[in-house]
C-alpha atoms as a PDB file:
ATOM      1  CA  UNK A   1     -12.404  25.645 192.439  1.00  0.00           C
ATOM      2  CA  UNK A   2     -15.024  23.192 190.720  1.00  0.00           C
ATOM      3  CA  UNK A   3     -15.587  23.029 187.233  1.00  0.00           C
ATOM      4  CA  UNK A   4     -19.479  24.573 186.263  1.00  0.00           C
ATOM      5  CA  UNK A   5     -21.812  23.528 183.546  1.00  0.00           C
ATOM      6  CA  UNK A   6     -24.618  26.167 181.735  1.00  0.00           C
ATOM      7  CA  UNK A   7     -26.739  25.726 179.185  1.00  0.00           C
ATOM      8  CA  UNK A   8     -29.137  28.255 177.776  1.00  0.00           C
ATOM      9  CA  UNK A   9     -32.610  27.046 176.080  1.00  0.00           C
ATOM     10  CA  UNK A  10     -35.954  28.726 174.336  1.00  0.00           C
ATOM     11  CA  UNK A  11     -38.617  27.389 176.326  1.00  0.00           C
ATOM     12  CA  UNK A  12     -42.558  27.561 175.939  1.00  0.00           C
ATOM     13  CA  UNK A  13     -44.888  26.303 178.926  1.00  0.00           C
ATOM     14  CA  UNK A  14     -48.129  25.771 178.106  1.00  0.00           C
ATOM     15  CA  UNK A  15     -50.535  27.510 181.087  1.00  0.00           C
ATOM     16  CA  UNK A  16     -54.014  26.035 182.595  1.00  0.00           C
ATOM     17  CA  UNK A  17     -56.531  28.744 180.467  1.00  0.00           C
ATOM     18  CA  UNK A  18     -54.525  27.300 177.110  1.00  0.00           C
ATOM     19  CA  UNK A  19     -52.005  30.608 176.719  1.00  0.00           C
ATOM     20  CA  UNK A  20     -48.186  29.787 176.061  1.00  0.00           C
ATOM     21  CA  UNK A  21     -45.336  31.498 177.585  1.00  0.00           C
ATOM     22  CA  UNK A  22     -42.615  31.647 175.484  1.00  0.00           C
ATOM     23  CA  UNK A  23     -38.871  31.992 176.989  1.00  0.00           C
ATOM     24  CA  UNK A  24     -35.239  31.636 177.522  1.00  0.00           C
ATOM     25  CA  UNK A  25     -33.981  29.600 180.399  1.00  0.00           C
ATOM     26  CA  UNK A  26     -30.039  30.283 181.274  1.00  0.00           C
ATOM     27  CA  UNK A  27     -28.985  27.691 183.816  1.00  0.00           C
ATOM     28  CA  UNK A  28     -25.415  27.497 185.328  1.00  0.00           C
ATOM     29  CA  UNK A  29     -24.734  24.712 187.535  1.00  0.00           C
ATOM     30  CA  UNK A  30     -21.181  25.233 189.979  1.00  0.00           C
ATOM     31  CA  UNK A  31     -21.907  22.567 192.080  1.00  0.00           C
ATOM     32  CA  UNK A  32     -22.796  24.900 195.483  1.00  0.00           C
ATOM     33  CA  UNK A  33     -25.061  24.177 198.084  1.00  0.00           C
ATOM     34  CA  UNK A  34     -26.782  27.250 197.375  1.00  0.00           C
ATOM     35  CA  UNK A  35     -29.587  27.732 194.544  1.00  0.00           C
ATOM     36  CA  UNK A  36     -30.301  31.261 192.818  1.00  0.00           C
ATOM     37  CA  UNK A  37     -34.022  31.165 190.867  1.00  0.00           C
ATOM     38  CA  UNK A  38     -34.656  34.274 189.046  1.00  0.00           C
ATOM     39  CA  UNK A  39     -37.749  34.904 187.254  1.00  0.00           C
ATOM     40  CA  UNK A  40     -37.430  38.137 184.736  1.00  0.00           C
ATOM     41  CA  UNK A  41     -40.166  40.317 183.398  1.00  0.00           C
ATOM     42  CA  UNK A  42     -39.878  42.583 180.545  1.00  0.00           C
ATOM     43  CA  UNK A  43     -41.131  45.995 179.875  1.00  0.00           C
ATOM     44  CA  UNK A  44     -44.488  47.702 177.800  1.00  0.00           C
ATOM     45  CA  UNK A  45     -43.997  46.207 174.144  1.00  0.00           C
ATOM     46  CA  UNK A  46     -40.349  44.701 174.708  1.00  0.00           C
ATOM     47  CA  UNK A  47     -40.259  41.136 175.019  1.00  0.00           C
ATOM     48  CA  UNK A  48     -37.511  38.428 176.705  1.00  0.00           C
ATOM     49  CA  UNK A  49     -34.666  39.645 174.613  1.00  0.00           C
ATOM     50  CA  UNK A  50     -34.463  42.883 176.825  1.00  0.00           C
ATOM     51  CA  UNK A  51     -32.186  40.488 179.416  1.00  0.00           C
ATOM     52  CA  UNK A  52     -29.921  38.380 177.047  1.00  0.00           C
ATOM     53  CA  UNK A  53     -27.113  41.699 178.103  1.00  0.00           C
ATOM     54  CA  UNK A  54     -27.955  41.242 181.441  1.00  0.00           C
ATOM     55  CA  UNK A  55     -28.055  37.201 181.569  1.00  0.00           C
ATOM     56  CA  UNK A  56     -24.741  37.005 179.430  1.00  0.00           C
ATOM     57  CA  UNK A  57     -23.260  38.974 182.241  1.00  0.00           C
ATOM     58  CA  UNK A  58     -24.607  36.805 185.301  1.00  0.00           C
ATOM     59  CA  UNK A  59     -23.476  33.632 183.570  1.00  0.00           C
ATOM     60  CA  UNK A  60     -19.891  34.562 183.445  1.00  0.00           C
ATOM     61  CA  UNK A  61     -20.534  35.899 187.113  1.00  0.00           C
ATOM     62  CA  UNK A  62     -21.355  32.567 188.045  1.00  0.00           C
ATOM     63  CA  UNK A  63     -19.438  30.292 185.426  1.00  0.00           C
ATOM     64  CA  UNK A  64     -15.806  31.613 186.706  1.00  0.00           C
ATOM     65  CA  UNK A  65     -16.278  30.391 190.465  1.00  0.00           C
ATOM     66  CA  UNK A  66     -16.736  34.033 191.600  1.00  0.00           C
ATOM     67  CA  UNK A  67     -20.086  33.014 193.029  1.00  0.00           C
ATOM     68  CA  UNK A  68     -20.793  29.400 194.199  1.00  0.00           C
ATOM     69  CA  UNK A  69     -24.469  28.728 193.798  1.00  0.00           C
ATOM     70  CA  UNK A  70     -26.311  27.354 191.166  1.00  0.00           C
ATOM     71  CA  UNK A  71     -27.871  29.819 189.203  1.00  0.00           C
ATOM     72  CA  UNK A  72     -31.522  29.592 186.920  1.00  0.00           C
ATOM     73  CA  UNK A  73     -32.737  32.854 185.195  1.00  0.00           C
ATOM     74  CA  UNK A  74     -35.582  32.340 183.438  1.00  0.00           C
ATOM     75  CA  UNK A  75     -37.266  35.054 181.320  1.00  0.00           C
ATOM     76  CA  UNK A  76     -40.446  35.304 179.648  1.00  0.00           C
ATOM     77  CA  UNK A  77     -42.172  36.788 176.759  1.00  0.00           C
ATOM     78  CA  UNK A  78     -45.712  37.952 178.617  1.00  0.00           C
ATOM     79  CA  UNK A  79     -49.123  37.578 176.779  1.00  0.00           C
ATOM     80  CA  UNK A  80     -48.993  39.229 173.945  1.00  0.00           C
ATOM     81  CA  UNK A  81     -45.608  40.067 173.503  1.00  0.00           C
ATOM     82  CA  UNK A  82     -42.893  38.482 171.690  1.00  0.00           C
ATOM     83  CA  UNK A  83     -43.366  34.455 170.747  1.00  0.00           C
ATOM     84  CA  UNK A  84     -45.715  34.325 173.635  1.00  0.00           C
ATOM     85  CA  UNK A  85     -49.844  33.546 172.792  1.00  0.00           C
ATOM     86  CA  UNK A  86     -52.317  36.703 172.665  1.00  0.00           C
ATOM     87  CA  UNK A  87     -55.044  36.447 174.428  1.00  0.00           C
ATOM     88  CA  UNK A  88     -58.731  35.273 172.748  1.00  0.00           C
ATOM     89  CA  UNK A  89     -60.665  37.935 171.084  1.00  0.00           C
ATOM     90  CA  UNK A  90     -62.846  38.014 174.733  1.00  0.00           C
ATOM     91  CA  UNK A  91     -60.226  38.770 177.110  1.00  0.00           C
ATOM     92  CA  UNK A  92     -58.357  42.097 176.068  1.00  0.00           C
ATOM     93  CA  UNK A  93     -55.134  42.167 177.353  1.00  0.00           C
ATOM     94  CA  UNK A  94     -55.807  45.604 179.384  1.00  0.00           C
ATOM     95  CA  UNK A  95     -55.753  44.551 182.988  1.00  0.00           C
ATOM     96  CA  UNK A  96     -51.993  44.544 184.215  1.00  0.00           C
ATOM     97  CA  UNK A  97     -52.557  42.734 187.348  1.00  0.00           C
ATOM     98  CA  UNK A  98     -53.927  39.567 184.670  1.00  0.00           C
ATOM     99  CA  UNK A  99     -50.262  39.030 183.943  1.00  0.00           C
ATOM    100  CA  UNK A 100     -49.851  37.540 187.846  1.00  0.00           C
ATOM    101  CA  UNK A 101     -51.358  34.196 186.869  1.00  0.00           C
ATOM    102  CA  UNK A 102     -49.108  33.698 184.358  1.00  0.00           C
ATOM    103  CA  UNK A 103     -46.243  34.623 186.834  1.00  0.00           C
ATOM    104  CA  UNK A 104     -47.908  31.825 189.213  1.00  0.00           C
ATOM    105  CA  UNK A 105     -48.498  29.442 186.867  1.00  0.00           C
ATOM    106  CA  UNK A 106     -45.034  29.245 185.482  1.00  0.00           C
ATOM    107  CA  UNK A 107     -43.393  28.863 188.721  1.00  0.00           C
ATOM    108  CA  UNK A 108     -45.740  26.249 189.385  1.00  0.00           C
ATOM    109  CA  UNK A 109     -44.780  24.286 186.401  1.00  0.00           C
ATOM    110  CA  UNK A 110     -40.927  25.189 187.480  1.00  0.00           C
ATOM    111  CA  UNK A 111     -41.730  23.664 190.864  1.00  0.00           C
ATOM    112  CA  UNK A 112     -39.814  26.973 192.058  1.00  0.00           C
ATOM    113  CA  UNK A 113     -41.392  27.739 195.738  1.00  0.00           C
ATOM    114  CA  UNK A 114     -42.328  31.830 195.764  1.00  0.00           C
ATOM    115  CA  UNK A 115     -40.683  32.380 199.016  1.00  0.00           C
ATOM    116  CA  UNK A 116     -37.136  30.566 197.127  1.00  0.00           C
ATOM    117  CA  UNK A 117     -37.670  32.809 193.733  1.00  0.00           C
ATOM    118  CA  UNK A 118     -36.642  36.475 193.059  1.00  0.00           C
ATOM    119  CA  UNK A 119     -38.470  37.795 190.688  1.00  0.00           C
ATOM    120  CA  UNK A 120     -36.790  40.782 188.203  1.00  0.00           C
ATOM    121  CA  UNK A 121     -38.861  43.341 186.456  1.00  0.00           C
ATOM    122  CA  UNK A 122     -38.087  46.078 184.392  1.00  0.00           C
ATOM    123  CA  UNK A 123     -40.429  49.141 183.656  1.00  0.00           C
ATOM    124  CA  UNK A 124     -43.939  47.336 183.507  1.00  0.00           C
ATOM    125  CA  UNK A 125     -42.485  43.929 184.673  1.00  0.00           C
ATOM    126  CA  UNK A 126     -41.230  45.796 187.793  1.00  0.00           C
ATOM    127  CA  UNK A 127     -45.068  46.596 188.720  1.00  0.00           C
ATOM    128  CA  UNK A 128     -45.985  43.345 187.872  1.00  0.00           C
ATOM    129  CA  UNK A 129     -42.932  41.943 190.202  1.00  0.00           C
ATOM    130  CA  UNK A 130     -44.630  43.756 192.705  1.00  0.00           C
ATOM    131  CA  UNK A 131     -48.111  43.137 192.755  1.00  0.00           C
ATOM    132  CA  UNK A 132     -47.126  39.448 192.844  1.00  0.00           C
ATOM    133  CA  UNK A 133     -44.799  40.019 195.885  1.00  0.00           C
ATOM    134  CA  UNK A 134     -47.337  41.624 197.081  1.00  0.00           C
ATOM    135  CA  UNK A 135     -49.705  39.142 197.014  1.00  0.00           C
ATOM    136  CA  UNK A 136     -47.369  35.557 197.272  1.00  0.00           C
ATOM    137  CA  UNK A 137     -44.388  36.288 199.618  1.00  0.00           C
ATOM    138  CA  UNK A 138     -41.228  35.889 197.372  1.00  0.00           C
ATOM    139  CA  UNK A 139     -37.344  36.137 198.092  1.00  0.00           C
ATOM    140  CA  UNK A 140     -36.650  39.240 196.824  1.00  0.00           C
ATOM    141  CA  UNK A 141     -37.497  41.847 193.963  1.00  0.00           C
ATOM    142  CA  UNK A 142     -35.216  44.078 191.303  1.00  0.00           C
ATOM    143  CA  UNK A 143     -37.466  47.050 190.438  1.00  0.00           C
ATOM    144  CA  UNK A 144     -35.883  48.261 187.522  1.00  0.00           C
ATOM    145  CA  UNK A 145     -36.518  52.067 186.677  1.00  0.00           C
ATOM    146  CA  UNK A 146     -40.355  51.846 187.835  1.00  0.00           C
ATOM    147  CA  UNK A 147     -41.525  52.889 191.163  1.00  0.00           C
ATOM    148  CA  UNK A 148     -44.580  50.124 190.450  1.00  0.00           C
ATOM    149  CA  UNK A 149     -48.390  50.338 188.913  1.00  0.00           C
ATOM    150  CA  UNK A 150     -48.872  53.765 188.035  1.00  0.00           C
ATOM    151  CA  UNK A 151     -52.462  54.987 189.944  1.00  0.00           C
ATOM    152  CA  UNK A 152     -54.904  56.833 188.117  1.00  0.00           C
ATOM    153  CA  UNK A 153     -57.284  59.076 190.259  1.00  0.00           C
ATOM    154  CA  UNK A 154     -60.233  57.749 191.374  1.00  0.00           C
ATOM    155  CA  UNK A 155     -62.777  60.242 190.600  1.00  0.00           C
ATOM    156  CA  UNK A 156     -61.704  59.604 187.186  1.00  0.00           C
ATOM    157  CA  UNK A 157     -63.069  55.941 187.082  1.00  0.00           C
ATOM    158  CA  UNK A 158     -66.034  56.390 184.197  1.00  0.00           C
ATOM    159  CA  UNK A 159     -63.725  58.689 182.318  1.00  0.00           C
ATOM    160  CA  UNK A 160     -61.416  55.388 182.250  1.00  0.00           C
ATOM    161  CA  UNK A 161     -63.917  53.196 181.721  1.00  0.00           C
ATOM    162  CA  UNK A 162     -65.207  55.564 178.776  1.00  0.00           C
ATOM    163  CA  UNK A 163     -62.177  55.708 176.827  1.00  0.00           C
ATOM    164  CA  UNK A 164     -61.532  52.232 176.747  1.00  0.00           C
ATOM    165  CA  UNK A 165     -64.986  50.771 175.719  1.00  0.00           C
ATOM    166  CA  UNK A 166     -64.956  53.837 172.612  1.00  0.00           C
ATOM    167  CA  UNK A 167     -61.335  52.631 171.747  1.00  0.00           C
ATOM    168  CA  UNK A 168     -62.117  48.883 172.230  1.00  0.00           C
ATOM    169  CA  UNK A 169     -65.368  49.237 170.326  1.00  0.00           C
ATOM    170  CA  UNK A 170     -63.265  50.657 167.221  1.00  0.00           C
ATOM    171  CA  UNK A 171     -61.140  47.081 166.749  1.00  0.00           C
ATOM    172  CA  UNK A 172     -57.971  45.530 167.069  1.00  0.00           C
ATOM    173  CA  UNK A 173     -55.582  47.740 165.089  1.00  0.00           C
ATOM    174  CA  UNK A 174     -53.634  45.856 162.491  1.00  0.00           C
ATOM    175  CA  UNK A 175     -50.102  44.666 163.272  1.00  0.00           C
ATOM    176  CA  UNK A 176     -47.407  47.445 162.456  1.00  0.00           C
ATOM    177  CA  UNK A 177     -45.389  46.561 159.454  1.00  0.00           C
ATOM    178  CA  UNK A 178     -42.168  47.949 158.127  1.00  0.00           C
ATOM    179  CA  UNK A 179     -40.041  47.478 154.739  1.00  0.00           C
ATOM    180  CA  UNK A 180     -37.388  46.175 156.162  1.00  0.00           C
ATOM    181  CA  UNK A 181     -35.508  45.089 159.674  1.00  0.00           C
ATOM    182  CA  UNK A 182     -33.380  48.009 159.788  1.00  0.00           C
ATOM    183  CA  UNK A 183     -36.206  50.674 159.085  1.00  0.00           C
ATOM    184  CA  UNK A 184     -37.947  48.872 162.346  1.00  0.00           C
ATOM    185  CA  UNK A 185     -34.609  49.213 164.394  1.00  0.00           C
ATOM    186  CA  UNK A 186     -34.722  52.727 163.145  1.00  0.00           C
ATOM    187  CA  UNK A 187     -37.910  53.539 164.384  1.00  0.00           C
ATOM    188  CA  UNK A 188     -37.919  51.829 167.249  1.00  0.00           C
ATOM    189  CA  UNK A 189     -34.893  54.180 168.348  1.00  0.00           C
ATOM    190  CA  UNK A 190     -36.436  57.267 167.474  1.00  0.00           C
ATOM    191  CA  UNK A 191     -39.842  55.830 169.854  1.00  0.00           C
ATOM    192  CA  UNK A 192     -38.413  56.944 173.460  1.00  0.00           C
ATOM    193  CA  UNK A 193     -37.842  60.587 172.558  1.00  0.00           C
ATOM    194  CA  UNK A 194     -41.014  60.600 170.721  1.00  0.00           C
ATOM    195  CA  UNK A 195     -43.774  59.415 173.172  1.00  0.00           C
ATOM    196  CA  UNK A 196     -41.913  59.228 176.502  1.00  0.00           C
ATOM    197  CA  UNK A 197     -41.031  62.008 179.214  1.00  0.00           C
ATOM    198  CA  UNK A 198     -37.699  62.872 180.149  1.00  0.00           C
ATOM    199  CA  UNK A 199     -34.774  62.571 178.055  1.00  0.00           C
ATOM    200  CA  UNK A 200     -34.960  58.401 177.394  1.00  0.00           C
ATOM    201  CA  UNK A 201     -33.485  57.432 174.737  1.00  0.00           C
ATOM    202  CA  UNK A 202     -32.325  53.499 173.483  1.00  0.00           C
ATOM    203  CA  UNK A 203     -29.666  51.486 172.175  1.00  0.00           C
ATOM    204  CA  UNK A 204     -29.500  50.208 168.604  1.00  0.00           C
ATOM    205  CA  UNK A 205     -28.099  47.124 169.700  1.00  0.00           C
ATOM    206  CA  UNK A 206     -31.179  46.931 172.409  1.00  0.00           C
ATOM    207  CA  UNK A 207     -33.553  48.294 169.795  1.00  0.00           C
ATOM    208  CA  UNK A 208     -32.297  45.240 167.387  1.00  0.00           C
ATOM    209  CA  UNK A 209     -32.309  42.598 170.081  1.00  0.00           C
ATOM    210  CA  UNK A 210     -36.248  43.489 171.010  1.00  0.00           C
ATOM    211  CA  UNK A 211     -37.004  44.262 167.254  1.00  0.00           C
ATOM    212  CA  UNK A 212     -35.958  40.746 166.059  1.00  0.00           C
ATOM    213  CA  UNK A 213     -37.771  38.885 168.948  1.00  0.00           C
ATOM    214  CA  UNK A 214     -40.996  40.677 168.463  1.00  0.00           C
ATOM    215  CA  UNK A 215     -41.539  40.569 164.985  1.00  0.00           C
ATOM    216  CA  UNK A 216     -41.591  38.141 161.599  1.00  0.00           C
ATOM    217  CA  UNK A 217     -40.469  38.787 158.777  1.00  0.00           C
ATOM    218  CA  UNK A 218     -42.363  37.911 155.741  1.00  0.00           C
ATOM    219  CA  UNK A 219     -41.853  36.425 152.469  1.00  0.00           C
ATOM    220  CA  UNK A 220     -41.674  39.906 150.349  1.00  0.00           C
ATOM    221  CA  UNK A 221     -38.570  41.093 152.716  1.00  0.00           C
ATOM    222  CA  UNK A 222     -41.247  43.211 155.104  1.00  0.00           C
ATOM    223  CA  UNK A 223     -41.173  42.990 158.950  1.00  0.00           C
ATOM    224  CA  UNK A 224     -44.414  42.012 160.550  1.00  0.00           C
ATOM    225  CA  UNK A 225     -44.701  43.175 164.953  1.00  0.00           C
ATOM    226  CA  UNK A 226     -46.342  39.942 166.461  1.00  0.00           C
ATOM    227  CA  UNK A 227     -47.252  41.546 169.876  1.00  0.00           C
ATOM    228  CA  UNK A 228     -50.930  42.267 170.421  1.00  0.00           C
ATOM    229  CA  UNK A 229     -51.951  45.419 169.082  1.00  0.00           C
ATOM    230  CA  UNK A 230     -54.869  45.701 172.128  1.00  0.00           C
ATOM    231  CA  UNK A 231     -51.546  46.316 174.605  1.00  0.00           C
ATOM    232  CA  UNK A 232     -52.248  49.996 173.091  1.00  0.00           C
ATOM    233  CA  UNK A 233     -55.511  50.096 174.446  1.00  0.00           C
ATOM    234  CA  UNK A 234     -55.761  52.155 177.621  1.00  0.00           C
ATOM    235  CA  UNK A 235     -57.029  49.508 180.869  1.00  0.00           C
ATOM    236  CA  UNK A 236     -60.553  50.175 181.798  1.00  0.00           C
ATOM    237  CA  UNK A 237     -60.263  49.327 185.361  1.00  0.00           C
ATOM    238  CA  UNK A 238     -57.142  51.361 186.868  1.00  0.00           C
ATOM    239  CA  UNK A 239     -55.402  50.648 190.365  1.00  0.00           C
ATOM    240  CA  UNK A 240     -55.975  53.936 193.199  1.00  0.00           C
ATOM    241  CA  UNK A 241     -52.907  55.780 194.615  1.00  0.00           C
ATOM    242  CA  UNK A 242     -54.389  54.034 197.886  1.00  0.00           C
ATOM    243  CA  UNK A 243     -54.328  50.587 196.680  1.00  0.00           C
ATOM    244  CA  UNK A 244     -50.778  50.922 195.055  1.00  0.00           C
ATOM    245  CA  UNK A 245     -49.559  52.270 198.412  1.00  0.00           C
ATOM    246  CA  UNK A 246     -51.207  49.470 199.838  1.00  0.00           C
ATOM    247  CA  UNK A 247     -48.712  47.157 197.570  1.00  0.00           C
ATOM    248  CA  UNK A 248     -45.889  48.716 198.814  1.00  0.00           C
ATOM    249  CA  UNK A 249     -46.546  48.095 202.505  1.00  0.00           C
ATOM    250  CA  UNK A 250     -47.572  44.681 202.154  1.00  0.00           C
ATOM    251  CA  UNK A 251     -44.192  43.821 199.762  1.00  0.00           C
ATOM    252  CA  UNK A 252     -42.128  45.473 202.877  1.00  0.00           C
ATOM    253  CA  UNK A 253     -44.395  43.955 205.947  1.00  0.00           C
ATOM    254  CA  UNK A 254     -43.988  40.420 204.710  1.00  0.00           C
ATOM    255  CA  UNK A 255     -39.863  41.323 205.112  1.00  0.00           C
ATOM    256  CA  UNK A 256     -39.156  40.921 200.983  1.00  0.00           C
ATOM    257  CA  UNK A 257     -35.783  42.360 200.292  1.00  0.00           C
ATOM    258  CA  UNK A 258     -36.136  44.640 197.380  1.00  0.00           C
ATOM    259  CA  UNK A 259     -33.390  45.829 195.236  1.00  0.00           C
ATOM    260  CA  UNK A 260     -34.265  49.410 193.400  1.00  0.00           C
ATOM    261  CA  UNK A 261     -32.765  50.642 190.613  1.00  0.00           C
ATOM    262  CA  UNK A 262     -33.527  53.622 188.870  1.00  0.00           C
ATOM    263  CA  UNK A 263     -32.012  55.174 185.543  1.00  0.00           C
ATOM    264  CA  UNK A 264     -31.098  58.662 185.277  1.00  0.00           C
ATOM    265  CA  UNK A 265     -32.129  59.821 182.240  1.00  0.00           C
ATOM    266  CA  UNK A 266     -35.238  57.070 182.571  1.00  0.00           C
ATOM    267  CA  UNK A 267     -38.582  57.711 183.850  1.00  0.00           C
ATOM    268  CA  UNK A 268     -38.650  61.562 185.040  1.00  0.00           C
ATOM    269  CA  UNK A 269     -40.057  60.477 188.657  1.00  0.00           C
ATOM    270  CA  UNK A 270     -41.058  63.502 190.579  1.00  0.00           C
ATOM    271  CA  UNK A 271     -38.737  63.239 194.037  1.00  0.00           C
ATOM    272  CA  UNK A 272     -41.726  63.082 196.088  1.00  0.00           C
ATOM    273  CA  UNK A 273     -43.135  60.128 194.629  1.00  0.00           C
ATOM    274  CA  UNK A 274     -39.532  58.233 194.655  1.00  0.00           C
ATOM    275  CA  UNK A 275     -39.078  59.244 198.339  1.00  0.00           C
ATOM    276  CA  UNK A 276     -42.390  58.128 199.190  1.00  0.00           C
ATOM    277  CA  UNK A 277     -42.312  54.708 197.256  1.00  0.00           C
ATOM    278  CA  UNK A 278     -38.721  54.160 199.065  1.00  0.00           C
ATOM    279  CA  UNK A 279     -40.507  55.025 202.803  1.00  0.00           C
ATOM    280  CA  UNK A 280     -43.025  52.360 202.027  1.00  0.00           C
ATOM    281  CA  UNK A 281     -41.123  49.854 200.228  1.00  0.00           C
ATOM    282  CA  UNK A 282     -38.096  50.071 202.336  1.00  0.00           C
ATOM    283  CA  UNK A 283     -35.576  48.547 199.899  1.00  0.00           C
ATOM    284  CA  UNK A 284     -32.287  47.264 200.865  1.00  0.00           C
ATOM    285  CA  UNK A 285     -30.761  48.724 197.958  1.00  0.00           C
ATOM    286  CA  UNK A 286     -31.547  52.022 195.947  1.00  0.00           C
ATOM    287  CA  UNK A 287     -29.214  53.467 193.356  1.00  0.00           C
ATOM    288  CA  UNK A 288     -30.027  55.984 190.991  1.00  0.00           C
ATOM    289  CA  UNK A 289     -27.874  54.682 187.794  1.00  0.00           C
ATOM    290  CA  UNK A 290     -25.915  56.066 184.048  1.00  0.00           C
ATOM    291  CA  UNK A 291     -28.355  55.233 181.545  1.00  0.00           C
ATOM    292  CA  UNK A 292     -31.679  55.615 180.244  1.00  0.00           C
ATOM    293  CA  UNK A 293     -34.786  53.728 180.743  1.00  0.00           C
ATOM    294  CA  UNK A 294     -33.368  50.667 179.003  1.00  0.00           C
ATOM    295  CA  UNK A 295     -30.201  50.652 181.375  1.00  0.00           C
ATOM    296  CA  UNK A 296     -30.011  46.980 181.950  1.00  0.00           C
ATOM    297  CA  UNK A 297     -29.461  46.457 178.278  1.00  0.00           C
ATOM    298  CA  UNK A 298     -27.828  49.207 176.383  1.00  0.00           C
ATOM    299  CA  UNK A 299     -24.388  48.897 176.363  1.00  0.00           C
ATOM    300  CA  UNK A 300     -22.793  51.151 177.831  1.00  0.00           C
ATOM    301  CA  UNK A 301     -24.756  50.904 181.410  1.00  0.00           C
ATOM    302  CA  UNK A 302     -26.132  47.516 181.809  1.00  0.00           C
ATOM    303  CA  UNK A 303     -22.613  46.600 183.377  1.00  0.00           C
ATOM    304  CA  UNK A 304     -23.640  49.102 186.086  1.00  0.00           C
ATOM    305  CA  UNK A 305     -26.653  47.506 186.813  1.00  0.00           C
ATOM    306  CA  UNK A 306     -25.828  43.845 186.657  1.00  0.00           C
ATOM    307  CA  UNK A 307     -22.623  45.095 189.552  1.00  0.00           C
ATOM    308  CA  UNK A 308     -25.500  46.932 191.940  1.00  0.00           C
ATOM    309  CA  UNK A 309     -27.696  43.378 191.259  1.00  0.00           C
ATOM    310  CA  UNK A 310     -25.135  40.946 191.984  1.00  0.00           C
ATOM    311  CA  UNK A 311     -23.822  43.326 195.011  1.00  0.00           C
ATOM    312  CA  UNK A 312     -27.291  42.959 196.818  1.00  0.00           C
ATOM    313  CA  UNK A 313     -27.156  39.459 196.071  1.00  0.00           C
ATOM    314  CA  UNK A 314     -24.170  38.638 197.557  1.00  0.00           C
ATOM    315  CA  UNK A 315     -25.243  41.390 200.661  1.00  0.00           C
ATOM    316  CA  UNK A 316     -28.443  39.274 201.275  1.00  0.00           C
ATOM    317  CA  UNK A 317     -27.029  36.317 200.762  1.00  0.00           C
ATOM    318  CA  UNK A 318     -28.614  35.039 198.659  1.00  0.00           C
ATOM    319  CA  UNK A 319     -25.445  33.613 196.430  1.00  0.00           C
END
């Protein structure tokens, strides 16, 4: 077996309209003749941090010889969230299909080639994975517990366009603030049963992981969030159940494997909607998984999903 060599690194790349992308780049060179590009996007209001579990795992994956390909996961902190820039005071951060340039951009400065990069996205990252996939032809795609963009109807378009222009008329919100880490960790795990369906819950160890990434702490002992406080704004212009379907067909017609994963105690989707997204999309893997909507972090699942990951890997062969 040959020896292997990894190395993991905080990154920042500084994008064309002056916004920087903050990161963590886990590299493990085997010495194969394949090469494995990953490019992961986090959640709504998480940050990088929500794949160090699911990273930590790959790496020894790769780093014992059981896979021989040379292996680069990179994942960012979008706009807004964690270390990453917010946007200027003119450009709300409201539009989710915005966060596809950023996608582009930072495979451009990677010199990764779409059609040689899977991209991995959990929750909101998932529907961002797929509008890109969608509209630049990539390797493959890891929906993690989202079926993708979630449509609004369209006869509700002013409503939408209503509520956002009263809410964004009001002013950025100031930053949350707490007395100390371990009040924010203990909020933050109380948040999924609180404003989410279903019966999602999350780790503390999770909750810690995102809580220390996305925040400061300040010089009286308080903790200050960094991410944007406009992410809470509702988007003025929403995607139609027509164009999202749309998405789907185009991800499966240009032949992109897709890998779906779902939690079950995540997102509560209605079995129509799942079987419908999985008629369009076609994946080559779907597996309904232990765990709750942070599965491929809390500890006592993301082992689950890392094993259905690296199985459709290794099935495509990718690795």
């Amino acid at each position: 077996m040959s020896s292997s060599s990894e190395s993991i690194l905080e990154t920042t790349w500084n994008c064309r309209d002056g916004i920087n992308i903050a990161g963590k780049r886990t590299t493990v060179i085997t010495g194969g003749d394949k090469k494995l590009r990953i490019l992961a996007l986090h959640g709504w209001l998480d940050n990088c941090a929500t794949f160090d579990a699911l990273s930590r795992r790959f790496v020894d994956e790769f780093a014992s010889n059981k896979i021989s390909a040379d292996f680069d996961f990179v994942a960012i902190d979008l706009p807004g969230h964690g270390h990453s820039s917010h946007k200027s005071s003119d450009g709300p951060t409201s539009v989710l299909a915005e966060y596809c340039y950023y996608v582009f951009d930072i495979m451009h400065q990677l010199e990764w080639e779409p059609e040689k990069t899977i991209i991995l996205g959990h929750s909101m990252g998932g529907s961002v994975a797929l509008m890109f996939a969608a509209a630049f032809p990539v390797q493959g795609i890891v929906m993690l517990d989202t079926l993708g963009p979630m449509p609004k109807p369209e006869e509700n378009i002013s409503k939408n366009i209503r509520s956002h222009v009263k809410i964004r008329a009001q002013g950025k919100m100031p930053c949350s603030v707490y007395q100390s880490l371990e009040k924010a960790v203990e909020t933050r795990c109380k948040t999924p049963g609180l404003l989410f369906p279903g019966k999602q819950y999350i780790s503390e160890s999770t909750a810690r992981a995102l809580v220390k990434r996305g925040s400061v702490m300040k010089d009286d002992g308080r903790l200050l969030f960094r991410h944007d406080q406009r992410l809470h704004w509702p988007s003025m212009i929403y995607l139609s159940e027509t164009q999202v379907k749309q998405m789907h067909k185009d991800v499966a017609n240009q032949k992109t494997s897709t890998c779906l994963l779902t939690a079950i105690d995540g997102m509560p989707f209605p079995p129509d909607k799942l079987s419908l997204v999985r008629s369009l999309l076609k994946p080559d893997m779907y597996k309904s998984l232990p765990g709750s909507h942070h599965f491929h972090s809390d500890p006592e699942s993301f082992e689950g999903v890392a094993d259905a990951i690296i199985s459709w890997l290794r099935h495509k062969g990718f690795c």
